[in-house]
Protein backbone atom coordinates (compact mmCIF):
# COMPACT_ATOMS: atom_id res chain seq x y z
CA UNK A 1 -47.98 -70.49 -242.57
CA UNK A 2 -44.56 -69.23 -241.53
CA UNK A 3 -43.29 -66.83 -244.47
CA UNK A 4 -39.98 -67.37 -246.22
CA UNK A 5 -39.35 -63.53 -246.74
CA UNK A 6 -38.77 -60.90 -244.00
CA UNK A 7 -39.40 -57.20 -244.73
CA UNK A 8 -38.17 -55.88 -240.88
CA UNK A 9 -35.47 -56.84 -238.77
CA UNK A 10 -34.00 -55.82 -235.28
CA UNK A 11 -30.69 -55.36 -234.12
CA UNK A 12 -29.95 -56.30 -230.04
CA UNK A 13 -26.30 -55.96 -228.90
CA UNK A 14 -25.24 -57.62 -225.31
CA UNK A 15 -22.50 -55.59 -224.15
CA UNK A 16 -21.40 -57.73 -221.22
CA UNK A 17 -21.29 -60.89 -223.60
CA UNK A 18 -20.13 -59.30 -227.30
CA UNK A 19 -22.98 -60.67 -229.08
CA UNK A 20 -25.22 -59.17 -231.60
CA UNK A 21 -28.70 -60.73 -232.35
CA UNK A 22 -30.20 -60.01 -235.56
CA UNK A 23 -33.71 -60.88 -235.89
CA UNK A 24 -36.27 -61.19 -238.77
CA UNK A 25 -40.17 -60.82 -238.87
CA UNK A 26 -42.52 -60.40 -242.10
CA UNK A 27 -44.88 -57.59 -240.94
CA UNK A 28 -47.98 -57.25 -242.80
CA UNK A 29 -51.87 -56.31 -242.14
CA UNK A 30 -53.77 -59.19 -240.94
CA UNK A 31 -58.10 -58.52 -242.20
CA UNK A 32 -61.05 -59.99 -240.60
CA UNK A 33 -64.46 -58.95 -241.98
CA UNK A 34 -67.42 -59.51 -240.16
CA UNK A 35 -71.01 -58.62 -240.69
CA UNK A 36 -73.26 -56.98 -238.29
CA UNK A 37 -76.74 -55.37 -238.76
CA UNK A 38 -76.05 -55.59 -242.49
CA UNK A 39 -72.73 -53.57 -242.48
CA UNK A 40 -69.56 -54.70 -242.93
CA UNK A 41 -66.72 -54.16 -241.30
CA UNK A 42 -63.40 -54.63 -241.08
CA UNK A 43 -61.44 -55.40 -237.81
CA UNK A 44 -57.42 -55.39 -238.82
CA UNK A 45 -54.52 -55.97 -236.93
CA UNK A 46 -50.87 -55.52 -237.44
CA UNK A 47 -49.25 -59.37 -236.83
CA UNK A 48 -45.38 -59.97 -237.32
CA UNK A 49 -44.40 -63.69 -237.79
CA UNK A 50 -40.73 -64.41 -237.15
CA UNK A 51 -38.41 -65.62 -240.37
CA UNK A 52 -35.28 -66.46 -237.96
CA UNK A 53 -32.94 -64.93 -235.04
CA UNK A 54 -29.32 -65.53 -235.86
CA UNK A 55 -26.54 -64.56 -233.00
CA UNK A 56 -23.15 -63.20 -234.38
CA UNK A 57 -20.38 -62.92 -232.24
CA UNK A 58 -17.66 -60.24 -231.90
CA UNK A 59 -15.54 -61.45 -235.09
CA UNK A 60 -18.97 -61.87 -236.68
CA UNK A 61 -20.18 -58.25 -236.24
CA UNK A 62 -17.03 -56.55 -237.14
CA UNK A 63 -16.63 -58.92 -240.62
CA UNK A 64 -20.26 -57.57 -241.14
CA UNK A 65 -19.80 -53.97 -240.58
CA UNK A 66 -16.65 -54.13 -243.03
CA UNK A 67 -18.67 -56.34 -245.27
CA UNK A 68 -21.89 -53.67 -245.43
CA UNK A 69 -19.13 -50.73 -245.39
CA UNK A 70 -17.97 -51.92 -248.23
CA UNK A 71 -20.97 -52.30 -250.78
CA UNK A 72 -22.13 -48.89 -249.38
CA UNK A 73 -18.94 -47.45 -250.60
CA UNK A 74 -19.12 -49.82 -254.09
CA UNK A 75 -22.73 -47.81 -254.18
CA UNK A 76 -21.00 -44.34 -253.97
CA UNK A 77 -23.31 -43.90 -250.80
CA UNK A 78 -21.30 -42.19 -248.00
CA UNK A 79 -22.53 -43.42 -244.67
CA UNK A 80 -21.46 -40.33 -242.71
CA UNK A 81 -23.67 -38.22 -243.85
């Protein structure tokens, strides 16, 4: 089942096209138990599922930055430290 939260994301730029992709995954711990000779064990695996991908352009990025700029300052967090 595809989740409908994402706890990760990536940023990719393109310099040659001035595009930014942004892309979201829900990482979690995937367990499967299996017993053997009486003992059980557990065999887990990290699995990320993708929420979405979203491109931004060059108009897109910059409205971003000024948009995240501003809440950090609204939070009294200075980003330049």
């Amino acid at each position: 089942m595809k989740p409908v939260f994402a706890n990760t994301f990536n940023v990719t730029s393109n310099k040659g096209k001035a595009e930014v992709a942004l892309s979201f995954a829900h990482i979690y711990t995937e367990h499967n138990f299996s017993m053997k000779q009486g003992t059980l064990t557990d065999v887990s695996a990290q699995v990320a599922d993708e929420v979405a991908s979203v491109l931004i352009t060059k108009d897109g990025v910059v409205a971003l930055a000024r948009l995240l700029n501003k809440v950090c300052a609204d939070w009294g967090i200075d980003i330049e430290e």
